[in-house]
Structures are given as structure tokens and as C-alpha cells.
PDB file of N, CA and C in Angstrom:
ATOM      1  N   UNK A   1     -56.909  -1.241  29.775  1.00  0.00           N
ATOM      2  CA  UNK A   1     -55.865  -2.081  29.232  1.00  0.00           C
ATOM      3  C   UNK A   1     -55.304  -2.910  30.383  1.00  0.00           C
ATOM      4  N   UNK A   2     -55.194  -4.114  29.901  1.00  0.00           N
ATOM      5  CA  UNK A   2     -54.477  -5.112  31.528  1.00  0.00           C
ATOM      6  C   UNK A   2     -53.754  -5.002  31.394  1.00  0.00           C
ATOM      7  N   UNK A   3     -52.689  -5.392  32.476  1.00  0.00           N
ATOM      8  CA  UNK A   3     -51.530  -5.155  32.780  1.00  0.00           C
ATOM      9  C   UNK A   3     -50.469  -5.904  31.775  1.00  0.00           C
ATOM     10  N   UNK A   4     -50.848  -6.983  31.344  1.00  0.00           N
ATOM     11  CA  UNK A   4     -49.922  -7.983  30.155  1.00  0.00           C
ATOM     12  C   UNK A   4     -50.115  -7.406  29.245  1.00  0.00           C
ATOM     13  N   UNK A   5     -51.166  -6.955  28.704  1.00  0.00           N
ATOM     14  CA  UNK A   5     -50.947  -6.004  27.089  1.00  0.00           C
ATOM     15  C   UNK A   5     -49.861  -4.773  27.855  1.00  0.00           C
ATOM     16  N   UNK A   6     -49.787  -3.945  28.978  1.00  0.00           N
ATOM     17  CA  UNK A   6     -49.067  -3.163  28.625  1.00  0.00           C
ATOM     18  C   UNK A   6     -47.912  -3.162  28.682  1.00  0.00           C
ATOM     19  N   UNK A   7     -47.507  -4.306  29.343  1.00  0.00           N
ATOM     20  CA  UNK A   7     -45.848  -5.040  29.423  1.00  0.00           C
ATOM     21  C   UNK A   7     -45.887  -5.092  28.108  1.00  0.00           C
ATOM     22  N   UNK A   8     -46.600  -5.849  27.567  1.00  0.00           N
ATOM     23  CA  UNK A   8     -45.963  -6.537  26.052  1.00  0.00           C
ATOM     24  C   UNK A   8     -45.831  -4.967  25.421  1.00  0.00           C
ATOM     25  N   UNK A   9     -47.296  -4.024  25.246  1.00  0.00           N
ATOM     26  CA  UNK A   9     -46.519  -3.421  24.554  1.00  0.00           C
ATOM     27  C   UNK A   9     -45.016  -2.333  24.668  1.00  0.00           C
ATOM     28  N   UNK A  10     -44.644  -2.467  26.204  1.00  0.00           N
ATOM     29  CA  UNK A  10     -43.920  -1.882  26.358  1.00  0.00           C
ATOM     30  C   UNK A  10     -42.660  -2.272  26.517  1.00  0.00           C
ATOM     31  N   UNK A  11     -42.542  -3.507  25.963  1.00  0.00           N
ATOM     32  CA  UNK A  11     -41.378  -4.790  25.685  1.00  0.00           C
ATOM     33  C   UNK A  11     -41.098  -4.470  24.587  1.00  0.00           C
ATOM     34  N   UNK A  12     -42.066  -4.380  23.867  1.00  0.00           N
ATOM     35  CA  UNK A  12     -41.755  -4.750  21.690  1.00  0.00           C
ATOM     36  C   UNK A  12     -41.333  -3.129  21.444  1.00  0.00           C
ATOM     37  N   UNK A  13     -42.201  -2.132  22.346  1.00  0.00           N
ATOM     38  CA  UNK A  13     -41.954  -0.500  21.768  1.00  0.00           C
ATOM     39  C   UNK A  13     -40.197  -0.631  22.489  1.00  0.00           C
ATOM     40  N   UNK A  14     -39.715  -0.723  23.646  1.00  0.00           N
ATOM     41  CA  UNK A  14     -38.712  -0.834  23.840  1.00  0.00           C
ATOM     42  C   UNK A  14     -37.682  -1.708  22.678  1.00  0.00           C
ATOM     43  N   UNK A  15     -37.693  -3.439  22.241  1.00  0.00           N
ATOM     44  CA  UNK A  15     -36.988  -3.868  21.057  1.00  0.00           C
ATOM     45  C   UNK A  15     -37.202  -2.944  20.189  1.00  0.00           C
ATOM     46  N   UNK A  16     -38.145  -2.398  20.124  1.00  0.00           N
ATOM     47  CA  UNK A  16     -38.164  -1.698  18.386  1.00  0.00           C
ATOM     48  C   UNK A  16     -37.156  -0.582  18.952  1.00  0.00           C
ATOM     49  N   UNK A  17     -37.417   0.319  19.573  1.00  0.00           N
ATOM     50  CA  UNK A  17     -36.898   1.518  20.030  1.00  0.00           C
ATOM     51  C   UNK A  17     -35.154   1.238  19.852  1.00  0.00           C
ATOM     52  N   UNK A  18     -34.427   0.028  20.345  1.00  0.00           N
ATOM     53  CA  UNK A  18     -33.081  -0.204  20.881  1.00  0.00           C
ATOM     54  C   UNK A  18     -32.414  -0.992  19.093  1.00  0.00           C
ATOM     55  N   UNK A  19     -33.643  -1.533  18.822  1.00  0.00           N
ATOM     56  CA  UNK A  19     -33.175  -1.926  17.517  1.00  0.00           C
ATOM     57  C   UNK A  19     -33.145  -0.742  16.355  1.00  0.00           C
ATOM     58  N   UNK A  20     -33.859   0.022  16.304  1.00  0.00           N
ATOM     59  CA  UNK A  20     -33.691   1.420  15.551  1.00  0.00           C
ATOM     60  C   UNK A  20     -31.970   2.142  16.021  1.00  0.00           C
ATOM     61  N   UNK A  21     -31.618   2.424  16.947  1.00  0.00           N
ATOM     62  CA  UNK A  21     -30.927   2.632  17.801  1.00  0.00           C
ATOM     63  C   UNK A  21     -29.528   2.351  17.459  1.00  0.00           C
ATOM     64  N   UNK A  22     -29.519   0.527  17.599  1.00  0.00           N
ATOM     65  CA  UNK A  22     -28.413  -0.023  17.217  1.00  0.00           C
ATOM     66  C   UNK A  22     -28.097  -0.208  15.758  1.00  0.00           C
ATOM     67  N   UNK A  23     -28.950  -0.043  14.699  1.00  0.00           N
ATOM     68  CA  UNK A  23     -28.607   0.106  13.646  1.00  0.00           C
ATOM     69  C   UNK A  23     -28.474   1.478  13.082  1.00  0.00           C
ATOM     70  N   UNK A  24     -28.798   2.630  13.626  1.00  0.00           N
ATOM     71  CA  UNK A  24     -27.902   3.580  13.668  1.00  0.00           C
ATOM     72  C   UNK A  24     -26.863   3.380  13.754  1.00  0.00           C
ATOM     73  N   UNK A  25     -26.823   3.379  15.099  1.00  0.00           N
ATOM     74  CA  UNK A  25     -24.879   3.423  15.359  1.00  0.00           C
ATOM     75  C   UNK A  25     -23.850   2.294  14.492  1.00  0.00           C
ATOM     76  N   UNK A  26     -24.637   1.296  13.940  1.00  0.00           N
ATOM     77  CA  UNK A  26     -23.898   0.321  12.889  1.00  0.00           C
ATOM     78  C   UNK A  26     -24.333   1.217  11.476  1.00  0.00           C
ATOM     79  N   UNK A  27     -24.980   1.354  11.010  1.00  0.00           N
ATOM     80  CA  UNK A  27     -24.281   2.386  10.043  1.00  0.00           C
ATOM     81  C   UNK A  27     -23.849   3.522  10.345  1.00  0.00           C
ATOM     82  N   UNK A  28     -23.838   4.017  11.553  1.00  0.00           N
ATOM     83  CA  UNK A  28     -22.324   5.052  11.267  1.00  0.00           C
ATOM     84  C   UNK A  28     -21.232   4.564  11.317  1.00  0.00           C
ATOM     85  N   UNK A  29     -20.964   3.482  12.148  1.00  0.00           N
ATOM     86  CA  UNK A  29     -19.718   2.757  11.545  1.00  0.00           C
ATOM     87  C   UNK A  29     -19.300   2.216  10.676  1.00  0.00           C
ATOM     88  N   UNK A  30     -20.280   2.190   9.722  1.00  0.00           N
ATOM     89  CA  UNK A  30     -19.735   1.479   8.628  1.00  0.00           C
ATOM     90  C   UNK A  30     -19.480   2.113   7.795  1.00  0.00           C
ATOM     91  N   UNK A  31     -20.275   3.657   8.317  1.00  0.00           N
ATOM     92  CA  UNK A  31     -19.964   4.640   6.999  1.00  0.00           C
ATOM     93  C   UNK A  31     -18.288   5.348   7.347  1.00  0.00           C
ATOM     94  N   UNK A  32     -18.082   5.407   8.558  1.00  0.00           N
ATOM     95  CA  UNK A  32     -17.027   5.837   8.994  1.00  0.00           C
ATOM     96  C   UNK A  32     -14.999   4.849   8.732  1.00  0.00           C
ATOM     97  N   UNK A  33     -15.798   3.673   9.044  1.00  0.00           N
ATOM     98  CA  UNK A  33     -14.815   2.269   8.122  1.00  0.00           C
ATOM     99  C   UNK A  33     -14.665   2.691   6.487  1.00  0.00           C
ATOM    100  N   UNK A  34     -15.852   2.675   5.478  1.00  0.00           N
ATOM    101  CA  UNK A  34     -15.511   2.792   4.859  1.00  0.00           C
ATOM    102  C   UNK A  34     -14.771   3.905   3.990  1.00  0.00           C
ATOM    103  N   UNK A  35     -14.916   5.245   4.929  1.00  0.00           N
ATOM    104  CA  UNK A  35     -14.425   6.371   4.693  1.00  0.00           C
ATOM    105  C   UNK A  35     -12.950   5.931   4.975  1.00  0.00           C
ATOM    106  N   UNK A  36     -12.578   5.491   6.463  1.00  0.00           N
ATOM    107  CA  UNK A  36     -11.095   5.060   6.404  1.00  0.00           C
ATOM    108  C   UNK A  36     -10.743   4.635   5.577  1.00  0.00           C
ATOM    109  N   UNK A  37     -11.513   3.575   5.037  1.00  0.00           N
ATOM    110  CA  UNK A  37     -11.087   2.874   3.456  1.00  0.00           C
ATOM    111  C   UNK A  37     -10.705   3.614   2.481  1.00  0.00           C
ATOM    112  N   UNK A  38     -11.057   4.985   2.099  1.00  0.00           N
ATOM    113  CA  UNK A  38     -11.079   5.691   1.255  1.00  0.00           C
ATOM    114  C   UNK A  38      -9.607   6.449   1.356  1.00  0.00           C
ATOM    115  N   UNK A  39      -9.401   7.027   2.613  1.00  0.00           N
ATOM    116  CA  UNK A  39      -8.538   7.863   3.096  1.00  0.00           C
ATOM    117  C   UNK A  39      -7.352   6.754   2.698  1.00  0.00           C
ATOM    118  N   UNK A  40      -6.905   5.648   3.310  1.00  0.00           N
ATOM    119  CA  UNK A  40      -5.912   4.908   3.136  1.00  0.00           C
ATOM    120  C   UNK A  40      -5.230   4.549   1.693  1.00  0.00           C
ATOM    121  N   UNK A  41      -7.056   4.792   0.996  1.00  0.00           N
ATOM    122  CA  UNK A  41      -6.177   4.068  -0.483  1.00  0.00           C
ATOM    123  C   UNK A  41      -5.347   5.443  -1.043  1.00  0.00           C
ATOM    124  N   UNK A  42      -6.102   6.476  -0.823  1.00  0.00           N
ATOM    125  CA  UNK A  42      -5.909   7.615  -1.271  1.00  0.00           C
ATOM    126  C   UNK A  42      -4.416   7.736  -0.527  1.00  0.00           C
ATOM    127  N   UNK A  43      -3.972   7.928   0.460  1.00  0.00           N
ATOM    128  CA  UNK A  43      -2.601   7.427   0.935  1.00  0.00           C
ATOM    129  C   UNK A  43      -1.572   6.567   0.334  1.00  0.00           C
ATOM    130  N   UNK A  44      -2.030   5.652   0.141  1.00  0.00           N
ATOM    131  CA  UNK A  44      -0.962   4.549  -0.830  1.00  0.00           C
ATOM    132  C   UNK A  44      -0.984   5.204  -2.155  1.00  0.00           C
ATOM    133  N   UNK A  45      -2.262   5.849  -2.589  1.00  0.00           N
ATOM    134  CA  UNK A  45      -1.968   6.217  -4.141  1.00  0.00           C
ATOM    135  C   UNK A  45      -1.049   7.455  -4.103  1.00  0.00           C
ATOM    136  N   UNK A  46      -0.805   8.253  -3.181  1.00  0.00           N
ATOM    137  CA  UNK A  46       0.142   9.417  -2.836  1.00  0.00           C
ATOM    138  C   UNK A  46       1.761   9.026  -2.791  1.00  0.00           C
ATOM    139  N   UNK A  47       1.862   7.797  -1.851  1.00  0.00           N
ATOM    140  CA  UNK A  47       2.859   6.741  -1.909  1.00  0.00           C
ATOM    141  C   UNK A  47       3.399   6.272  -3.066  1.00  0.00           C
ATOM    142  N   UNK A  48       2.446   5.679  -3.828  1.00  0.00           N
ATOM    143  CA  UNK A  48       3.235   5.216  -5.086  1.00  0.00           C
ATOM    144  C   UNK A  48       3.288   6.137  -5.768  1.00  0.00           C
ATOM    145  N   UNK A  49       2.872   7.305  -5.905  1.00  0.00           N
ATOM    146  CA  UNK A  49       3.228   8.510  -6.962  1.00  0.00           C
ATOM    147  C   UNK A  49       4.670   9.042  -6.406  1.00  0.00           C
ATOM    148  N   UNK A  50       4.768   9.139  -5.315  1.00  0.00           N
ATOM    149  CA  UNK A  50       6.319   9.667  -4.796  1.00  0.00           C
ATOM    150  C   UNK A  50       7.243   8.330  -5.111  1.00  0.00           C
ATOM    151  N   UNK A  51       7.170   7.193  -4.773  1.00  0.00           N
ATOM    152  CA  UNK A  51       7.472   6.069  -5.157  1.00  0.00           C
ATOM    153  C   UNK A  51       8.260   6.247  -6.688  1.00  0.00           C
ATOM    154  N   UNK A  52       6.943   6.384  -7.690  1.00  0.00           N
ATOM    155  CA  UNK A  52       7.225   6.274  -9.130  1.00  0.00           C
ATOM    156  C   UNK A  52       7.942   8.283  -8.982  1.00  0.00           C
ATOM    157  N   UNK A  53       8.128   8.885  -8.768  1.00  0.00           N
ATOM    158  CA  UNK A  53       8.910  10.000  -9.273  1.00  0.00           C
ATOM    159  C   UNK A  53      10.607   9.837  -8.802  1.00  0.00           C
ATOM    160  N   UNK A  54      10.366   9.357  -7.047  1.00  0.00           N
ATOM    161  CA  UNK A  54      11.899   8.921  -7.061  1.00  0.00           C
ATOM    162  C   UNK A  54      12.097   7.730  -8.523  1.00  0.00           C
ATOM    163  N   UNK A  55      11.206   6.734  -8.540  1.00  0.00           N
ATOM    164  CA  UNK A  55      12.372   6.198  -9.598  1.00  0.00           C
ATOM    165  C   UNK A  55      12.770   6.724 -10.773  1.00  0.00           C
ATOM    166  N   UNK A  56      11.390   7.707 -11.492  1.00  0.00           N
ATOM    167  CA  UNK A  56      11.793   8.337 -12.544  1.00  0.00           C
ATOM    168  C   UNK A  56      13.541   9.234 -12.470  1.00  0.00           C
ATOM    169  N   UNK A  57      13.174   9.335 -11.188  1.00  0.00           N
ATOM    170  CA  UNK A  57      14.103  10.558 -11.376  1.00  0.00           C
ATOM    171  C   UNK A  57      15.784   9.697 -10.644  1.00  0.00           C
ATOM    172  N   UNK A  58      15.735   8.781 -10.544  1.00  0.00           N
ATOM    173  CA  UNK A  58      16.774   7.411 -10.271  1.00  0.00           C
ATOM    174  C   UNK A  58      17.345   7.334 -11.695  1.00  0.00           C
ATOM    175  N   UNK A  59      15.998   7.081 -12.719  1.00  0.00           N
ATOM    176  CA  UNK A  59      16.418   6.746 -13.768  1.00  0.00           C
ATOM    177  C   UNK A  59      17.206   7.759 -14.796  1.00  0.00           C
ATOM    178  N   UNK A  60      16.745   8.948 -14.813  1.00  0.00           N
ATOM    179  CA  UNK A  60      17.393   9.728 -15.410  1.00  0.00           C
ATOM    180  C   UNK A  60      18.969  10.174 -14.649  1.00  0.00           C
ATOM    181  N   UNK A  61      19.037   9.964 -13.433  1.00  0.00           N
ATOM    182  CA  UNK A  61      20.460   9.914 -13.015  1.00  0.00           C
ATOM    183  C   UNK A  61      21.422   8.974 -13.910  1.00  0.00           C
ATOM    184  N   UNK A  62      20.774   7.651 -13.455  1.00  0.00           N
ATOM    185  CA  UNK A  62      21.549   6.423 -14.479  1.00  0.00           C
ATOM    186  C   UNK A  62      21.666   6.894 -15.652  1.00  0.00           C
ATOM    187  N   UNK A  63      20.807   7.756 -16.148  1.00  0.00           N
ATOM    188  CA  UNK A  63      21.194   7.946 -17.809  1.00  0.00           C
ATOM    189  C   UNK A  63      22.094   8.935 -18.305  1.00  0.00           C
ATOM    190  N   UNK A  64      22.227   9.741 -16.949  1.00  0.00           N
ATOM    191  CA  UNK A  64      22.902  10.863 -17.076  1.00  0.00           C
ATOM    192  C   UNK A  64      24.648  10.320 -16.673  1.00  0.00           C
ATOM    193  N   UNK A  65      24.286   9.399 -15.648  1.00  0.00           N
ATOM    194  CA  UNK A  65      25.856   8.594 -15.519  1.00  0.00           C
ATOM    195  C   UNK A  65      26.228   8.039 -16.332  1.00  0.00           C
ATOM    196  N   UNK A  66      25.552   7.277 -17.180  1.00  0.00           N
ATOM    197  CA  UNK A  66      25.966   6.308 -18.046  1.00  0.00           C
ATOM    198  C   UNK A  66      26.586   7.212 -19.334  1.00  0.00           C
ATOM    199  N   UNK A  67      26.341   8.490 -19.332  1.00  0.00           N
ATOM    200  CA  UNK A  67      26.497   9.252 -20.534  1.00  0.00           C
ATOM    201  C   UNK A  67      27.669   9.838 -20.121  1.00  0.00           C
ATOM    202  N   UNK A  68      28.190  10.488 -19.051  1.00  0.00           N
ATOM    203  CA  UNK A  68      29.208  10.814 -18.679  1.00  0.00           C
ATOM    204  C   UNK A  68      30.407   9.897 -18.612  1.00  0.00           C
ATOM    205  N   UNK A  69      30.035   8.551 -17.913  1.00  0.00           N
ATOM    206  CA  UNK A  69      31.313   7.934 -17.759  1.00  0.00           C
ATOM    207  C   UNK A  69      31.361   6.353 -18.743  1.00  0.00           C
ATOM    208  N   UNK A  70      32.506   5.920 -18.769  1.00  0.00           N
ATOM    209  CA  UNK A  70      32.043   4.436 -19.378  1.00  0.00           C
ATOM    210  C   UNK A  70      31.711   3.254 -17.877  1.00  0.00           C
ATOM    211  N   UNK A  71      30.832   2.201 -18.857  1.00  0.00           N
ATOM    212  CA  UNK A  71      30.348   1.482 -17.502  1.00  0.00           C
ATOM    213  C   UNK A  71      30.819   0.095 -18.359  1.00  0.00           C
ATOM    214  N   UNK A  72      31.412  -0.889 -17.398  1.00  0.00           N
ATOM    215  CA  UNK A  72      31.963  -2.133 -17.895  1.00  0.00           C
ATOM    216  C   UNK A  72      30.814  -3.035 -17.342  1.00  0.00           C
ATOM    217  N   UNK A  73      30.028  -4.285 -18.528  1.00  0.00           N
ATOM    218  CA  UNK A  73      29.662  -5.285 -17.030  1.00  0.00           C
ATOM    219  C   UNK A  73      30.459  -6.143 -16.896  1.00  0.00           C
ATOM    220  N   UNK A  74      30.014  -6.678 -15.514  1.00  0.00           N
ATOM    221  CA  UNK A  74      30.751  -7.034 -14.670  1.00  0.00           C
ATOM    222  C   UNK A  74      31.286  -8.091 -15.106  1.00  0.00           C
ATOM    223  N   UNK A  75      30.981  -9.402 -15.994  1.00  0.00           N
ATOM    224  CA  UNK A  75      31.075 -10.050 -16.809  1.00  0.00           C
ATOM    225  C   UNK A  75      32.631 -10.061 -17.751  1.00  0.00           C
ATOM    226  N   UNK A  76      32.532  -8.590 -18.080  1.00  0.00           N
ATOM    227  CA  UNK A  76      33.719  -8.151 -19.003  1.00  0.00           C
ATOM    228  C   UNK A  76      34.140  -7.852 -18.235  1.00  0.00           C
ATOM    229  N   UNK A  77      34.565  -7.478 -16.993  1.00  0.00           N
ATOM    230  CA  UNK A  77      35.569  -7.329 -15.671  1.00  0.00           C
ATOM    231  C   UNK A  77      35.888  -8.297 -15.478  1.00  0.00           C
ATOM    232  N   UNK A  78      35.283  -9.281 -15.128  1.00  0.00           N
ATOM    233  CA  UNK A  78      36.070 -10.479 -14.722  1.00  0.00           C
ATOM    234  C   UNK A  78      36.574 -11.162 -15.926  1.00  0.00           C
ATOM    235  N   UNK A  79      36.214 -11.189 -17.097  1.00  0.00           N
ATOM    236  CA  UNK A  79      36.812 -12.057 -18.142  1.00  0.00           C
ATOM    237  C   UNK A  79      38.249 -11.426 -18.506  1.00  0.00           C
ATOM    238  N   UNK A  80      38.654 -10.349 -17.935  1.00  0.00           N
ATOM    239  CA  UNK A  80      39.928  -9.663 -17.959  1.00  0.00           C
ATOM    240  C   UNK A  80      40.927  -9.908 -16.630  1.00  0.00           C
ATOM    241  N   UNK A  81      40.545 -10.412 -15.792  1.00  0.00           N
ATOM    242  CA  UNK A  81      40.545 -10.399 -14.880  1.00  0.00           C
ATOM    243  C   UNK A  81      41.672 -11.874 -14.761  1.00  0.00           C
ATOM    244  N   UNK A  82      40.572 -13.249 -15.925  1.00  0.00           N
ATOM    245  CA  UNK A  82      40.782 -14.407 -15.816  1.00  0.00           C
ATOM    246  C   UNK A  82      42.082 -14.854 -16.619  1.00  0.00           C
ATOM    247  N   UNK A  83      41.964 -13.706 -17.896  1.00  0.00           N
ATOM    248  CA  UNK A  83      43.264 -14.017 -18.847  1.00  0.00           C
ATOM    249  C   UNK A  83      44.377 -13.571 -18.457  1.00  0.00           C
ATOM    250  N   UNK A  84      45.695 -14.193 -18.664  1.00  0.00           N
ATOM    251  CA  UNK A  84      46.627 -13.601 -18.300  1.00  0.00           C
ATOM    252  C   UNK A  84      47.128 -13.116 -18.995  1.00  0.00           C
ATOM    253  N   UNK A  85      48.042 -12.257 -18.739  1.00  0.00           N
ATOM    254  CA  UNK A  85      48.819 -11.114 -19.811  1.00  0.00           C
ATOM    255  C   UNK A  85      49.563 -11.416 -20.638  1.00  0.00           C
ATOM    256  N   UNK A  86      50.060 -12.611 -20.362  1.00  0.00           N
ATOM    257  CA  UNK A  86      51.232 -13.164 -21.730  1.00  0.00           C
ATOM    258  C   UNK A  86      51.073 -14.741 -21.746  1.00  0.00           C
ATOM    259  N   UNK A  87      51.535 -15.269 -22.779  1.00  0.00           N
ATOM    260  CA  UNK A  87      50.761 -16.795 -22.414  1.00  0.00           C
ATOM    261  C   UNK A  87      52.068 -17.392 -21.697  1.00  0.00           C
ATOM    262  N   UNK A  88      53.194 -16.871 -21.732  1.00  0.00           N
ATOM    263  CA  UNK A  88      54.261 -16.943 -20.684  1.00  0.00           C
ATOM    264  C   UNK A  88      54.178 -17.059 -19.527  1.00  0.00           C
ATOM    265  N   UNK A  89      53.278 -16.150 -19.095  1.00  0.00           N
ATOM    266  CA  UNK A  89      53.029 -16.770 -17.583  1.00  0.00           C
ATOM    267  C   UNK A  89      52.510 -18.069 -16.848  1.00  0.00           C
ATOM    268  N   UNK A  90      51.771 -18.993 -17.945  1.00  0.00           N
ATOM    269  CA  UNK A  90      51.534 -19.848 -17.144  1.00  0.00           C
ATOM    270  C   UNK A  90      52.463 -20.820 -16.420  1.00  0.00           C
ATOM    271  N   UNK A  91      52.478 -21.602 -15.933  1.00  0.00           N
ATOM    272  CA  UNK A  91      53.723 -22.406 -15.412  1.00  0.00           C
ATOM    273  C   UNK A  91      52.689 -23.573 -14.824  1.00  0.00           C
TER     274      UNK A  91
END
């Protein structure tokens, strides 16, 4: 074998060798990215479940206040607010 066939083939067995290689290690990263992907959503979906129970449980406060006490809006506060008490007072 001459010496240029065995460069070459020991050029291309080397690319092949480094290209096998590097696409390993790119799919383990990609398998490893998309696992983060997984983990995170799974995180936010933990998030909004605590999320949605505080409000559930916000809401049943409000309902439980609203049942105990009277609630004015604010609207009808101030429209009491604007009239005066006798029509005497104006000046």
C-alpha cells in the first residue's frame, strides 16, 4: 500500500471516527435539553396548581366574608357621601 492511500485512508477513518463521536455527544444533548424541557414544564404545571388552590381557597374566604358581614360598593359609598343631609344645608 503507498503511502497516499494510507494517509487518505487514515484521514477519512479518522473524519468518520470524530464524526460518529460528535454526534453522539449532540444527541446526548439534546436528549438531556429536552428532558430539561420536560422537568420545567412539569414545574410550572406544579406552580399553577398551587397558584389555582390559593385562589380557590381566596375565593371561598370572600364568600365566607361576604356572608358574615355586609359589603357596600364603593359607588354606593360615595353617592352617600355626595348628598347632603338636609336640603338646608346648601348655601
Amino acid at each position: 500500500m503507498s503511502r497516499a492511500s494510507k494517509l487518505t485512508l487514515m484521514g477519512t477513518s479518522l473524519f468518520a471516527v470524530t464524526t460518529v463521536v460528535f454526534v453522539h455527544f449532540q444527541q446526548q444533548a439534546e436528549k438531556a435539553a429536552m428532558h430539561e424541557g420536560v422537568v420545567r414544564d412539569m414545574e410550572q404545571q406544579r406552580i399553577k396548581r398551587e397558584r389555582q388552590l390559593d385562589f380557590d381557597m381566596q375565593r371561598q374566604l370572600e364568600a365566607q366574608y361576604k356572608q358574615d358581614q355586609t359589603v357596600h360598593a364603593v359607588n354606593e359609598i360615595d353617592d352617600r357621601k355626595d348628598k347632603p343631609a338636609a336640603m338646608g344645608g346648601l348655601r
